[in-house]
PDB file of N, CA and C in Angstrom:
ATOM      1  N   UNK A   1     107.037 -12.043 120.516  1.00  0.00           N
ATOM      2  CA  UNK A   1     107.092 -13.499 120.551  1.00  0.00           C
ATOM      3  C   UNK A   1     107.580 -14.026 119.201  1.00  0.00           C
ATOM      4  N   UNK A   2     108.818 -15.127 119.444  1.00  0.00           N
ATOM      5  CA  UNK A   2     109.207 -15.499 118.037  1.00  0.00           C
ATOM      6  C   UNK A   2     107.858 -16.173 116.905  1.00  0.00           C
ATOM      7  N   UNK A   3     108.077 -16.615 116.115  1.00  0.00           N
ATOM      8  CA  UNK A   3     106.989 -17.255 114.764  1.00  0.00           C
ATOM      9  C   UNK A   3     107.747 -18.708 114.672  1.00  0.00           C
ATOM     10  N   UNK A   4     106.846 -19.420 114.484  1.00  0.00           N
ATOM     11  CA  UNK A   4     107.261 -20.489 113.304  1.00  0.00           C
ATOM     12  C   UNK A   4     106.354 -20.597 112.206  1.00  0.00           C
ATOM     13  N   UNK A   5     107.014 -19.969 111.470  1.00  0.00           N
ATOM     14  CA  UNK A   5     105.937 -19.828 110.264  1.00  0.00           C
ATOM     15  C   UNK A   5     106.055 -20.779 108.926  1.00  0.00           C
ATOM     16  N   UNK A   6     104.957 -21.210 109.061  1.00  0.00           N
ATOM     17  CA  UNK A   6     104.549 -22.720 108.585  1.00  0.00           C
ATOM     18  C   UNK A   6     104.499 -22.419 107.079  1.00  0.00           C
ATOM     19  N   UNK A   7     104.911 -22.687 105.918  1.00  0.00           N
ATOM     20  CA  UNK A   7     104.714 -21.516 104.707  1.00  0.00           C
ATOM     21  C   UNK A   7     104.772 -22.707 103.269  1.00  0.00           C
ATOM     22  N   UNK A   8     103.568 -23.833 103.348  1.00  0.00           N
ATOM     23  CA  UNK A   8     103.205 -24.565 103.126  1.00  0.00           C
ATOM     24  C   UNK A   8     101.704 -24.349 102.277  1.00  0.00           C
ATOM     25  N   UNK A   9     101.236 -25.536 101.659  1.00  0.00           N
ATOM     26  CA  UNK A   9      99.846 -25.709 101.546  1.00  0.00           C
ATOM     27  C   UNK A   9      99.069 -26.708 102.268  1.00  0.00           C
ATOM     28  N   UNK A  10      99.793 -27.400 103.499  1.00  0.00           N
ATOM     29  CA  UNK A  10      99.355 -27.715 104.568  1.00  0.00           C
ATOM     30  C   UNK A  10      98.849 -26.996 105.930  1.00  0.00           C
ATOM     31  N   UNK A  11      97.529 -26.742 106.178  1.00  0.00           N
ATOM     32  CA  UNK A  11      97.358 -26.078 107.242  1.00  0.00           C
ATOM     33  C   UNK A  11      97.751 -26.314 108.481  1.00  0.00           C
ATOM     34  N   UNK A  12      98.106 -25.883 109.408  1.00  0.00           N
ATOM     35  CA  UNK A  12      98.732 -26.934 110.917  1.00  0.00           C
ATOM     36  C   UNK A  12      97.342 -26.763 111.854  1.00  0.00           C
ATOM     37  N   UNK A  13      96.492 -26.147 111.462  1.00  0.00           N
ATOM     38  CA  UNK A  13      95.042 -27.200 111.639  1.00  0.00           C
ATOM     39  C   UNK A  13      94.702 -28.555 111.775  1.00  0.00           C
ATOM     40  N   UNK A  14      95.905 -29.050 110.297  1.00  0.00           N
ATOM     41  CA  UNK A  14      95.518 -30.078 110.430  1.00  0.00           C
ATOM     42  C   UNK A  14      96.880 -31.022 110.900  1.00  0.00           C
ATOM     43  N   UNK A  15      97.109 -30.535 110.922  1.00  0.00           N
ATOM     44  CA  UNK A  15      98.754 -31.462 111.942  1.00  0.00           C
ATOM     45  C   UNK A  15      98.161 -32.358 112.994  1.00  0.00           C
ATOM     46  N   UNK A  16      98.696 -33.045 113.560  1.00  0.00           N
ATOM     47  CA  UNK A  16      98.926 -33.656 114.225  1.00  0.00           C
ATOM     48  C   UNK A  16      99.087 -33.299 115.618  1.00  0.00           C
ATOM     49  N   UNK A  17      99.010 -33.619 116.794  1.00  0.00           N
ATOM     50  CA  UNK A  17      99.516 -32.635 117.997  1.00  0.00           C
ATOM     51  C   UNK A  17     100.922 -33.059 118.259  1.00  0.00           C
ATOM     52  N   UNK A  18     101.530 -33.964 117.676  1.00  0.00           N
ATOM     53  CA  UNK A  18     102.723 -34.100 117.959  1.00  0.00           C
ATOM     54  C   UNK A  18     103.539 -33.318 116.956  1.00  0.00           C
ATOM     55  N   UNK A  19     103.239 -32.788 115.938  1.00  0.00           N
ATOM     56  CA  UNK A  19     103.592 -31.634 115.158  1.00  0.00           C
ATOM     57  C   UNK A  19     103.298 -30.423 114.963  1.00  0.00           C
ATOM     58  N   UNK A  20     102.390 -30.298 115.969  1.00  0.00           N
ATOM     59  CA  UNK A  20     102.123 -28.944 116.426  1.00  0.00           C
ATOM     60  C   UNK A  20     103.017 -28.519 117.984  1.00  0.00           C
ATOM     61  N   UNK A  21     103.326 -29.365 118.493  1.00  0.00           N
ATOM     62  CA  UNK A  21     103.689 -29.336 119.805  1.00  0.00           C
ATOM     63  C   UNK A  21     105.420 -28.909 119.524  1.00  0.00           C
ATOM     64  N   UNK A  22     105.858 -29.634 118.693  1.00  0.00           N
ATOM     65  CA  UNK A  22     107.281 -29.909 118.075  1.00  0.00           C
ATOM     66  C   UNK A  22     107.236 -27.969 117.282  1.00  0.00           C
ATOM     67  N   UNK A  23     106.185 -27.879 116.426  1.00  0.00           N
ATOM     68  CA  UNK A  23     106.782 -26.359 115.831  1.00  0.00           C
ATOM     69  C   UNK A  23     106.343 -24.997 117.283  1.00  0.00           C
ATOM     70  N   UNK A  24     105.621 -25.476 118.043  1.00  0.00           N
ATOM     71  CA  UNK A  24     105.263 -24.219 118.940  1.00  0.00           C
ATOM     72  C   UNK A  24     106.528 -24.459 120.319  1.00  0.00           C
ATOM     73  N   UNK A  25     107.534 -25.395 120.225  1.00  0.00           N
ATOM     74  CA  UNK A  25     108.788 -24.883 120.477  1.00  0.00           C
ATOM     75  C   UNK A  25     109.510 -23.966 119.500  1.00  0.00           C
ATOM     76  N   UNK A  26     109.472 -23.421 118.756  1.00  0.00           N
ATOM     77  CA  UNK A  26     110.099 -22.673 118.367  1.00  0.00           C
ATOM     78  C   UNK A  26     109.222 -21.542 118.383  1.00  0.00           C
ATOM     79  N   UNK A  27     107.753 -21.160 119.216  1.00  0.00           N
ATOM     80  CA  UNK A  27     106.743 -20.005 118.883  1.00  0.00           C
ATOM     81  C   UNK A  27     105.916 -20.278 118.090  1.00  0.00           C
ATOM     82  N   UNK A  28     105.278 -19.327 118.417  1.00  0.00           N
ATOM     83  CA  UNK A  28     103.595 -18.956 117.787  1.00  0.00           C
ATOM     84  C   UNK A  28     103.477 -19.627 116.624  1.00  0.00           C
ATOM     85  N   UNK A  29     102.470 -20.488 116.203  1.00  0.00           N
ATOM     86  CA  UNK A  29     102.626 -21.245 114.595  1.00  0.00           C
ATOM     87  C   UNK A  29     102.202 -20.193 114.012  1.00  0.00           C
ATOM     88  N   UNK A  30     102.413 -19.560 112.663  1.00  0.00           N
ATOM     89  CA  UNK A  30     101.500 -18.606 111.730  1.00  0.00           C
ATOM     90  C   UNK A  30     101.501 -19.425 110.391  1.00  0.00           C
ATOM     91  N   UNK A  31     100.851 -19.418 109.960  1.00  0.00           N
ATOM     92  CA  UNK A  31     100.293 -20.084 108.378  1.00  0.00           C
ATOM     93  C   UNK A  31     100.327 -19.170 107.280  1.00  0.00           C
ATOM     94  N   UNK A  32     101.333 -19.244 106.311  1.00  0.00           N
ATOM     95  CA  UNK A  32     101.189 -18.536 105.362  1.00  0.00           C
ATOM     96  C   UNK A  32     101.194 -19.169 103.668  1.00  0.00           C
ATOM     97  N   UNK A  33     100.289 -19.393 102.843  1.00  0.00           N
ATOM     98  CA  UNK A  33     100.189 -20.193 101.801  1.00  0.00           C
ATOM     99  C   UNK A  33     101.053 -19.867 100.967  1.00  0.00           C
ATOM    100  N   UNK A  34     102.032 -21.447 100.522  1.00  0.00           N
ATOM    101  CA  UNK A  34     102.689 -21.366  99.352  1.00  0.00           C
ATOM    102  C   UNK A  34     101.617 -20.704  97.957  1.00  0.00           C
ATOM    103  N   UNK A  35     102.490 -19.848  97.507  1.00  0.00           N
ATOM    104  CA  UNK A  35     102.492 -19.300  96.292  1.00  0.00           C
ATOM    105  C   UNK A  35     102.374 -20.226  95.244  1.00  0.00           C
ATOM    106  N   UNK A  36     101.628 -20.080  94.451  1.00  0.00           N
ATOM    107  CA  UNK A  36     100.985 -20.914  93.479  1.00  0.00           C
ATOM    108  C   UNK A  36     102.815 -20.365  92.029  1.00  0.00           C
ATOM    109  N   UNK A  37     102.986 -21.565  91.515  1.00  0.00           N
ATOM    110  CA  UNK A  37     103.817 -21.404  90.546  1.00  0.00           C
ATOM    111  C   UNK A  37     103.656 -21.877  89.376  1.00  0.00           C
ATOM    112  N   UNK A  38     103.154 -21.094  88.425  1.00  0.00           N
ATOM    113  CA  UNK A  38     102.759 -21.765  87.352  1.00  0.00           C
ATOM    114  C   UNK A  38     103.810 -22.518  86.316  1.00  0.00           C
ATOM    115  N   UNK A  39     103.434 -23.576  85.666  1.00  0.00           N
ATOM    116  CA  UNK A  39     104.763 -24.340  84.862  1.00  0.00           C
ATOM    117  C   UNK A  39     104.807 -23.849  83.788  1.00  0.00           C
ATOM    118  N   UNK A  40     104.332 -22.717  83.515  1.00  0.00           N
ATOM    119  CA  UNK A  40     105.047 -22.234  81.806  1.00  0.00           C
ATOM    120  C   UNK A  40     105.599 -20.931  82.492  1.00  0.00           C
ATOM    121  N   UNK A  41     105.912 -20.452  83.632  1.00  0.00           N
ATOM    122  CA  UNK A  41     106.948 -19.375  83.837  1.00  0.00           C
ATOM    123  C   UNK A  41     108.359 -19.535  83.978  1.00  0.00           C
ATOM    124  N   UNK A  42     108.915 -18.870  83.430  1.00  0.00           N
ATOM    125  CA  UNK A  42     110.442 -18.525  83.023  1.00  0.00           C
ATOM    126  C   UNK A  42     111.324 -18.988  84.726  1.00  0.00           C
ATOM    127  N   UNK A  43     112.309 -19.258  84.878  1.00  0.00           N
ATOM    128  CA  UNK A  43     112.993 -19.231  85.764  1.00  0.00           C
ATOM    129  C   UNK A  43     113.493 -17.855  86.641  1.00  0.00           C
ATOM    130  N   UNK A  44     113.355 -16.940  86.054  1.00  0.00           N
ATOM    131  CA  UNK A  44     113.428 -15.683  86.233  1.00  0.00           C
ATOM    132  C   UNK A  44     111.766 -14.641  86.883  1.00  0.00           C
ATOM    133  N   UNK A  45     111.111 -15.525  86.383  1.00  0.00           N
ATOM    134  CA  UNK A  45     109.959 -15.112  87.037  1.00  0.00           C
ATOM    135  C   UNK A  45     109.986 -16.107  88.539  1.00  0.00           C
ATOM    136  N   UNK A  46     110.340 -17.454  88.471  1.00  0.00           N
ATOM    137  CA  UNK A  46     109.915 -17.565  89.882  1.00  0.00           C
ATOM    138  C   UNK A  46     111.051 -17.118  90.726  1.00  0.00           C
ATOM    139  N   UNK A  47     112.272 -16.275  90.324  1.00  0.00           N
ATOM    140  CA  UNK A  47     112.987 -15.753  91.447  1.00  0.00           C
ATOM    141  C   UNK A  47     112.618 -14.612  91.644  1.00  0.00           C
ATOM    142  N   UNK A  48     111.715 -13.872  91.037  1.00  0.00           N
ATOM    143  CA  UNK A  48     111.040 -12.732  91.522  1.00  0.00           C
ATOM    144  C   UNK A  48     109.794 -12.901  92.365  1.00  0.00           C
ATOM    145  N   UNK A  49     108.665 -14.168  92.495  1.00  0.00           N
ATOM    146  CA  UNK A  49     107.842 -14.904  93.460  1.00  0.00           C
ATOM    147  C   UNK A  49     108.760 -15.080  94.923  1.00  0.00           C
ATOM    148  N   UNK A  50     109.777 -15.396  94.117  1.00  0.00           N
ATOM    149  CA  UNK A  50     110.812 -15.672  95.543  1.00  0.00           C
ATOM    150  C   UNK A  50     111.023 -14.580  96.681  1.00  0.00           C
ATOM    151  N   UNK A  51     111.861 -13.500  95.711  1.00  0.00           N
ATOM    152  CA  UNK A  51     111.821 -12.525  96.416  1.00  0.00           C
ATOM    153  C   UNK A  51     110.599 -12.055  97.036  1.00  0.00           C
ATOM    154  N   UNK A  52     110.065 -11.849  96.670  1.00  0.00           N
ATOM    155  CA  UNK A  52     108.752 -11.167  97.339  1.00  0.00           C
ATOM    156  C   UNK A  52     108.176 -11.800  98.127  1.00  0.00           C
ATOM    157  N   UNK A  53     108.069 -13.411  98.318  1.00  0.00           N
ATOM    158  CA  UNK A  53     107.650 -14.233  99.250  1.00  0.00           C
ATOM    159  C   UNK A  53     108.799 -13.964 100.582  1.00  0.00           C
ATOM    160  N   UNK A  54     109.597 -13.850  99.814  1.00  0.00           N
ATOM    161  CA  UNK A  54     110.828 -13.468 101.239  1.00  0.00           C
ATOM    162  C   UNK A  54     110.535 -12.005 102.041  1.00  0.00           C
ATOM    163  N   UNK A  55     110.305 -11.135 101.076  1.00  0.00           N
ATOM    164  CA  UNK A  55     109.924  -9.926 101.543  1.00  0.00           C
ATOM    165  C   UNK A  55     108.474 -10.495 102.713  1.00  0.00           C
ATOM    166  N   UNK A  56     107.477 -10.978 102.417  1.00  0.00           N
ATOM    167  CA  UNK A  56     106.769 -10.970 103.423  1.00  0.00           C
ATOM    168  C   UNK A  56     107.082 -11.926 104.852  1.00  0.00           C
ATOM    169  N   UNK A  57     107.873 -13.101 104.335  1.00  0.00           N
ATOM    170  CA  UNK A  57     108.307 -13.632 105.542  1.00  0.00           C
ATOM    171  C   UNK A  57     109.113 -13.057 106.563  1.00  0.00           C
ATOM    172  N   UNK A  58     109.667 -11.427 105.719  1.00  0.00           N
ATOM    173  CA  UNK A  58     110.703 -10.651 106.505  1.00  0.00           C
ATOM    174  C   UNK A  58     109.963  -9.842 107.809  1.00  0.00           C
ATOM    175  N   UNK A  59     108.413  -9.547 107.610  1.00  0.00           N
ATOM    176  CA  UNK A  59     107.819  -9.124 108.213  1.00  0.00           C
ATOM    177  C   UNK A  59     107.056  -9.793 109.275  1.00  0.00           C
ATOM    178  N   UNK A  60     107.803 -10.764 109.549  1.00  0.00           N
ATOM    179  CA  UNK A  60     107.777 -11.725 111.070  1.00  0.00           C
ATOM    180  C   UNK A  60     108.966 -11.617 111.670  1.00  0.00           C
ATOM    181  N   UNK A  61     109.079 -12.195 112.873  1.00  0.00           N
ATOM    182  CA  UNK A  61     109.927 -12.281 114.022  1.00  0.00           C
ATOM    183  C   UNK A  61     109.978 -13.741 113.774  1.00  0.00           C
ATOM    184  N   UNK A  62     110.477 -13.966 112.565  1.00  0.00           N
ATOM    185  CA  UNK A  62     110.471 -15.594 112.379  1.00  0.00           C
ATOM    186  C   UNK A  62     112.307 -16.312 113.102  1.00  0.00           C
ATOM    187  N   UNK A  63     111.546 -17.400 114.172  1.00  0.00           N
ATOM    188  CA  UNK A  63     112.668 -18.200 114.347  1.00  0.00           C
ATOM    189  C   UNK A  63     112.834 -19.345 113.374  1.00  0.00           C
ATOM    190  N   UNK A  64     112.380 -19.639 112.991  1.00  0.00           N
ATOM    191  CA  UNK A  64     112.525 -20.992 111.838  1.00  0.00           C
ATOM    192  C   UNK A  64     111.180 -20.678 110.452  1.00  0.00           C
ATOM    193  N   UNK A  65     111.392 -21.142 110.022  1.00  0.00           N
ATOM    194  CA  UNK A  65     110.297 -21.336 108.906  1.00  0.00           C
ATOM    195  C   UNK A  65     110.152 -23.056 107.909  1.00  0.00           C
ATOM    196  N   UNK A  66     108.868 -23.214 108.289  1.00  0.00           N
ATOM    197  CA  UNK A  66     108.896 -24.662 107.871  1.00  0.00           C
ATOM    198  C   UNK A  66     108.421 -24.195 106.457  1.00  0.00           C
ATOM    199  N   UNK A  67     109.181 -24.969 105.283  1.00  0.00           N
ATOM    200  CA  UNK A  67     109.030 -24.313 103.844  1.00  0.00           C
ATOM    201  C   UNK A  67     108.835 -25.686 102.978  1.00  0.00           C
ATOM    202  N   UNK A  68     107.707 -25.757 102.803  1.00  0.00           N
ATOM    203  CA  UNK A  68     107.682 -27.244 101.384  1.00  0.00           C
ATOM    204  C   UNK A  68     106.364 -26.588 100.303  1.00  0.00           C
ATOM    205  N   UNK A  69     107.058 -26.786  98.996  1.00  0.00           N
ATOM    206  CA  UNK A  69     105.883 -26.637  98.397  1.00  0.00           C
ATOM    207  C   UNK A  69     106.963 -27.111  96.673  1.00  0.00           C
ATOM    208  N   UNK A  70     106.578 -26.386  95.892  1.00  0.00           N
ATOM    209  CA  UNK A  70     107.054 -26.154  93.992  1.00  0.00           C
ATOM    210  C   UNK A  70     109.175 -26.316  94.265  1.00  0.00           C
ATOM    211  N   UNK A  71     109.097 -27.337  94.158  1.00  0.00           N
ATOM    212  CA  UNK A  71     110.799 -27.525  94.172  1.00  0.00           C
ATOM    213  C   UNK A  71     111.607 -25.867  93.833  1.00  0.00           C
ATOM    214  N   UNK A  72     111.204 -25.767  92.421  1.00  0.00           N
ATOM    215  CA  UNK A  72     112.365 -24.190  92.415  1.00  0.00           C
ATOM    216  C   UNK A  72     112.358 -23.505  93.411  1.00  0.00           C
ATOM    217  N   UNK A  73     110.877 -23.064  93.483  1.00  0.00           N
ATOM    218  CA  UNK A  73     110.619 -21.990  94.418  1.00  0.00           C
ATOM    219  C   UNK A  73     111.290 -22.051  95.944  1.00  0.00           C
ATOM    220  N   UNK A  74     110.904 -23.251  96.149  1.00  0.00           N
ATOM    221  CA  UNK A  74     111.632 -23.670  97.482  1.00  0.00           C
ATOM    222  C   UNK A  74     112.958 -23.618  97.954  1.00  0.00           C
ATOM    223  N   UNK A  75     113.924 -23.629  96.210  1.00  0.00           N
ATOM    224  CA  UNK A  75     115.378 -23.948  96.372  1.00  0.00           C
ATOM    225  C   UNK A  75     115.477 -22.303  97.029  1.00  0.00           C
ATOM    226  N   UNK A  76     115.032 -21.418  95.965  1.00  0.00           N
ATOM    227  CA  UNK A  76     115.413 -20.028  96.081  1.00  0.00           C
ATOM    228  C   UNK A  76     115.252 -19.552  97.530  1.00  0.00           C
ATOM    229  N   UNK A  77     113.581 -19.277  98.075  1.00  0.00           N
ATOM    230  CA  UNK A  77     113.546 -19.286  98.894  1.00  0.00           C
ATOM    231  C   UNK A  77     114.694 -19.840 100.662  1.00  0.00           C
ATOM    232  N   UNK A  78     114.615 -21.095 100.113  1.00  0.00           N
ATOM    233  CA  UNK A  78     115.533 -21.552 101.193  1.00  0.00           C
ATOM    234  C   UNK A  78     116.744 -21.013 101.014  1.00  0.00           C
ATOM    235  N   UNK A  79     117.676 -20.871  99.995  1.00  0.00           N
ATOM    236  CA  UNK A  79     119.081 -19.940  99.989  1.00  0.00           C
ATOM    237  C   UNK A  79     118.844 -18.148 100.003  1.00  0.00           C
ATOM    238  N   UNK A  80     117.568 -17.976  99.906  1.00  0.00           N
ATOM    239  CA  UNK A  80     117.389 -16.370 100.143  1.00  0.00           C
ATOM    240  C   UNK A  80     117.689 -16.135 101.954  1.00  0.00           C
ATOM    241  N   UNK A  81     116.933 -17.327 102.555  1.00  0.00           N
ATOM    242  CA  UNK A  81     116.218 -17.411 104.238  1.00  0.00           C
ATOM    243  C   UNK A  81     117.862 -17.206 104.880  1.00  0.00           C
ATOM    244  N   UNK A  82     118.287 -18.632 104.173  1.00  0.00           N
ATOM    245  CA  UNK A  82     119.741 -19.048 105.062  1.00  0.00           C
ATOM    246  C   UNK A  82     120.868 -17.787 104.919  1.00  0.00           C
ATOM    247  N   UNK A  83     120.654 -17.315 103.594  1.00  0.00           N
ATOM    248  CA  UNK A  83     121.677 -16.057 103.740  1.00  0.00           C
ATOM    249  C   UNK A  83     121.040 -15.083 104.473  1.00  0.00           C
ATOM    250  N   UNK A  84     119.795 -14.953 105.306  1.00  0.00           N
ATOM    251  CA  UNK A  84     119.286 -14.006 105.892  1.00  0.00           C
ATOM    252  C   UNK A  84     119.758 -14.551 107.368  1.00  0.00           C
ATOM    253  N   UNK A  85     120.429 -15.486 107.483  1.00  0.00           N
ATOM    254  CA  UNK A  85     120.206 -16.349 108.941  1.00  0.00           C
ATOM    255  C   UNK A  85     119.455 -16.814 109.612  1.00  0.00           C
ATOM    256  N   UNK A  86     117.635 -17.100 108.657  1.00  0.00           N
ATOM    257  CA  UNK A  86     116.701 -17.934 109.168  1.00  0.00           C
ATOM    258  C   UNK A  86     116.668 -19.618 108.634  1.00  0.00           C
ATOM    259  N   UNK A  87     116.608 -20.060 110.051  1.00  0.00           N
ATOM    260  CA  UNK A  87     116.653 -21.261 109.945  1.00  0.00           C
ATOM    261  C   UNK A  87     115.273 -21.842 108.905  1.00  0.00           C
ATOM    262  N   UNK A  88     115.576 -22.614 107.969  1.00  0.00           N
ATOM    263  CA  UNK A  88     114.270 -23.379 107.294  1.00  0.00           C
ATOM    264  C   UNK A  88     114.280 -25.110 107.232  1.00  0.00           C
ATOM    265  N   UNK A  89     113.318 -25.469 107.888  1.00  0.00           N
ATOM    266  CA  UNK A  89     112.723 -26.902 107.709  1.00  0.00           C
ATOM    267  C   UNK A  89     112.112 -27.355 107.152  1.00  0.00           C
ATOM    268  N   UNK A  90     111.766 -28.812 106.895  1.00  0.00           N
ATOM    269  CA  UNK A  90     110.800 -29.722 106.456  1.00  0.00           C
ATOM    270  C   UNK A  90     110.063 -30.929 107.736  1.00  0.00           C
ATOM    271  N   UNK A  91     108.973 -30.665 107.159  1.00  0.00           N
ATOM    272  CA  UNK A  91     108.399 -31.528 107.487  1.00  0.00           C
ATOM    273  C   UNK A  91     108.799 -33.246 107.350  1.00  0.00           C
ATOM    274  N   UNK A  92     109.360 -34.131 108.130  1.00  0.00           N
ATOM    275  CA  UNK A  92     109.701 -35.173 107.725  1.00  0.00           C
ATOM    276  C   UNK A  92     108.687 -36.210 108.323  1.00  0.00           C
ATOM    277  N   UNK A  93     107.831 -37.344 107.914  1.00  0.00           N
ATOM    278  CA  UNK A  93     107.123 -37.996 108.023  1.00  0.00           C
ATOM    279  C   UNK A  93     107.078 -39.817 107.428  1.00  0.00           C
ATOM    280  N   UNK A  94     106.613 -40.381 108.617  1.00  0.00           N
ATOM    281  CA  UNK A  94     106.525 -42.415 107.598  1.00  0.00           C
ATOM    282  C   UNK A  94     105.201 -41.886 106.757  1.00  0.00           C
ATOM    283  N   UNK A  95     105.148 -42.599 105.713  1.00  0.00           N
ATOM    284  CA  UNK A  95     104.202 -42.679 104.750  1.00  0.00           C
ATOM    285  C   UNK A  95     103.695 -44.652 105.339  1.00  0.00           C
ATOM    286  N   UNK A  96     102.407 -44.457 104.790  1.00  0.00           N
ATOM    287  CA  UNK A  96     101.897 -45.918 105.315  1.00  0.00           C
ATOM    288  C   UNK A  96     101.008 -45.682 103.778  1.00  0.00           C
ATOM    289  N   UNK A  97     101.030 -46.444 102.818  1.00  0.00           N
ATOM    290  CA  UNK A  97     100.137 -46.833 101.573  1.00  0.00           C
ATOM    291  C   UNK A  97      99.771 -48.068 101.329  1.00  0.00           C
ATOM    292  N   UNK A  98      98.684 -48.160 101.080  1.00  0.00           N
ATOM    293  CA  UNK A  98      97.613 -49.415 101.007  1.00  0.00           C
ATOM    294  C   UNK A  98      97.119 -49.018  99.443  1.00  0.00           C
ATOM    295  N   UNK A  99      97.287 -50.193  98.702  1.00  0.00           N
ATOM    296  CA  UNK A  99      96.285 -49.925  97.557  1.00  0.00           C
ATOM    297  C   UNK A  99      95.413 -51.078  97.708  1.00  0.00           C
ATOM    298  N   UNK A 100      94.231 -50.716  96.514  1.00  0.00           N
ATOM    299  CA  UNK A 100      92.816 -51.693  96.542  1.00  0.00           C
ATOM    300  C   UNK A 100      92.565 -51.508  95.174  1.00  0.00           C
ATOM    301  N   UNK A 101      91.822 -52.722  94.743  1.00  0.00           N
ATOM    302  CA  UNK A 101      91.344 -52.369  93.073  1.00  0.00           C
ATOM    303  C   UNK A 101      89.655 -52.448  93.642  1.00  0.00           C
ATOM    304  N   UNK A 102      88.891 -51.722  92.985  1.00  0.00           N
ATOM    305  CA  UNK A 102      87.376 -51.546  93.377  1.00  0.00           C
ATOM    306  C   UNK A 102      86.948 -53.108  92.198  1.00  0.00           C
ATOM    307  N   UNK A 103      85.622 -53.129  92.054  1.00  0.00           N
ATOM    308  CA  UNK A 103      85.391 -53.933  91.648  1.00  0.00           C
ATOM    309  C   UNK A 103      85.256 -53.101  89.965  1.00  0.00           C
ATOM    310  N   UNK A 104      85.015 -52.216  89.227  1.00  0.00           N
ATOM    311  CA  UNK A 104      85.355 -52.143  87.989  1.00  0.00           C
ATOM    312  C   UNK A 104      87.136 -51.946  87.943  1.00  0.00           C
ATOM    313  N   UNK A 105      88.185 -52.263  88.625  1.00  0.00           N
ATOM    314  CA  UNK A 105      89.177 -52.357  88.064  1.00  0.00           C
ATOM    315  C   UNK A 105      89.937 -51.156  88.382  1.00  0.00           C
ATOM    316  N   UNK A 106      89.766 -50.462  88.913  1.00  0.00           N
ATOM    317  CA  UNK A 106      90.096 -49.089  89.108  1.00  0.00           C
ATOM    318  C   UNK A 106      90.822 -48.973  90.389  1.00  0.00           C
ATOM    319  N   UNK A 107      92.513 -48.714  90.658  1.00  0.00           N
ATOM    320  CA  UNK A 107      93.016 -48.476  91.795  1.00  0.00           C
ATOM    321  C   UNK A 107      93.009 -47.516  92.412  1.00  0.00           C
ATOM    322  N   UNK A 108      93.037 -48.000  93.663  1.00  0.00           N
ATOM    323  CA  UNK A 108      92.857 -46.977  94.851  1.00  0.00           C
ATOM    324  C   UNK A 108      93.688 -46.675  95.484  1.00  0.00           C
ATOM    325  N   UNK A 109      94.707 -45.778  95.905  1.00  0.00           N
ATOM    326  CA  UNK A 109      95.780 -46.056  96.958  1.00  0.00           C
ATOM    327  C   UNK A 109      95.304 -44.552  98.301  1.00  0.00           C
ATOM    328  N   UNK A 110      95.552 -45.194  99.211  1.00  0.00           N
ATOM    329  CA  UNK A 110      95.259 -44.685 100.368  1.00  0.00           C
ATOM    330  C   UNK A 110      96.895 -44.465 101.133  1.00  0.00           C
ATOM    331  N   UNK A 111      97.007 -43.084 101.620  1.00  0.00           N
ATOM    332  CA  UNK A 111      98.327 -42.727 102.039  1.00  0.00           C
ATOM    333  C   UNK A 111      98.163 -42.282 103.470  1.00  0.00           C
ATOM    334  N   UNK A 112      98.739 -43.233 104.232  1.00  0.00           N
ATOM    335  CA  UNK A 112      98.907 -42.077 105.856  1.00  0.00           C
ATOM    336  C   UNK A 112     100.098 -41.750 106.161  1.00  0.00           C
ATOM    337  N   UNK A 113     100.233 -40.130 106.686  1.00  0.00           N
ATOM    338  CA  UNK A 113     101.492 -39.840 106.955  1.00  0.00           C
ATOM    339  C   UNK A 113     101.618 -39.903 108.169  1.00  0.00           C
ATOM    340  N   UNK A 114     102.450 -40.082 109.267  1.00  0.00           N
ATOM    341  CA  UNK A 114     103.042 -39.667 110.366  1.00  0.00           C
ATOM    342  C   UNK A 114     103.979 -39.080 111.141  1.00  0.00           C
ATOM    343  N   UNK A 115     103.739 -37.651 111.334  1.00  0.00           N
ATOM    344  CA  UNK A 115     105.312 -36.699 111.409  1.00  0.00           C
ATOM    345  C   UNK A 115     105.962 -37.381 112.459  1.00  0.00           C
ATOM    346  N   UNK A 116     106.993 -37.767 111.995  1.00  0.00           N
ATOM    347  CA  UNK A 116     108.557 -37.774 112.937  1.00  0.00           C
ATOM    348  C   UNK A 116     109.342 -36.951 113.684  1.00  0.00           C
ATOM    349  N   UNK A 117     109.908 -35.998 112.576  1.00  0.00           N
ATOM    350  CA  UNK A 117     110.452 -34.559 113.100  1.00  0.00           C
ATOM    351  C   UNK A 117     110.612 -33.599 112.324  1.00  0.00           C
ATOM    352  N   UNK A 118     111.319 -32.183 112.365  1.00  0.00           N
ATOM    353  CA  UNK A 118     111.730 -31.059 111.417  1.00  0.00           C
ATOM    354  C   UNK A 118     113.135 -31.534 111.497  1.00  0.00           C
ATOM    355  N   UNK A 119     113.299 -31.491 110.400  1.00  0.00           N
ATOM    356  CA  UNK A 119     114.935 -31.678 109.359  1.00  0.00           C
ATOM    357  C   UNK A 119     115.510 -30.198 108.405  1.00  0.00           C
ATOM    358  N   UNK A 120     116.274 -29.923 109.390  1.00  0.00           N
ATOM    359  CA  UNK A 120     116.762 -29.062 109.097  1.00  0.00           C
ATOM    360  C   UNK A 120     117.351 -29.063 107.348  1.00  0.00           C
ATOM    361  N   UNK A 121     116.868 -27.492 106.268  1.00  0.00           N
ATOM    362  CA  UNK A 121     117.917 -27.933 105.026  1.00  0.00           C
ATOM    363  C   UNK A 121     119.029 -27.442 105.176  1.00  0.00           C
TER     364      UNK A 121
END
């Protein structure tokens, strides 16, 4: 059975059913956590995170892979996938934000998202 492997720090636990419904056309959801990238590593270190994150995504029957997380990492990744011929998406969503000031002065902003669709990169 193909994958859509979700490869995020969003769980699709917590999705939505209209974004769960939308990735299990393409197969089985699997969840695999973005890789933590630390900001004092070299550029050369996160294309070696890269690789190796690719290496495990290789070990699916992946039809698409939904990929958001650390901009570099993501660039690499996504031009590692596409020269492999796996399709990679994003999550695209309305944002709805409300802010509030409490009563010592202190803002609050409250964010709701609502998935739309996968947008192909």
């Amino acid at each position: 059975m193909s994958v859509f492997l979700n490869l995020s720090n969003h769980s699709s636990r917590q999705w939505s059913n209209k974004q769960r419904a939308e990735a299990e056309k393409y197969g089985k959801i699997v969840d695999i956590r973005f890789p933590p990238v630390p900001a004092d590593i070299s550029a050369e270190e996160v294309k070696k995170i890269a690789k190796r994150t690719f290496e495990v995504i290789c070990q699916y029957d992946c039809s698409v892979v939904m990929l958001q997380g650390e901009f570099t990492l993501t660039y690499h990744l996504v031009n590692l996938l596409k020269q492999a011929g796996i399709r990679v998406v994003a999550a695209c969503s309305d944002r709805q934000a409300t802010e509030q000031v409490d009563e010592d002065g202190n803002s609050i902003k409250c964010s709701q998202f609502t998935f739309v669709q996968f947008r192909e990169y």
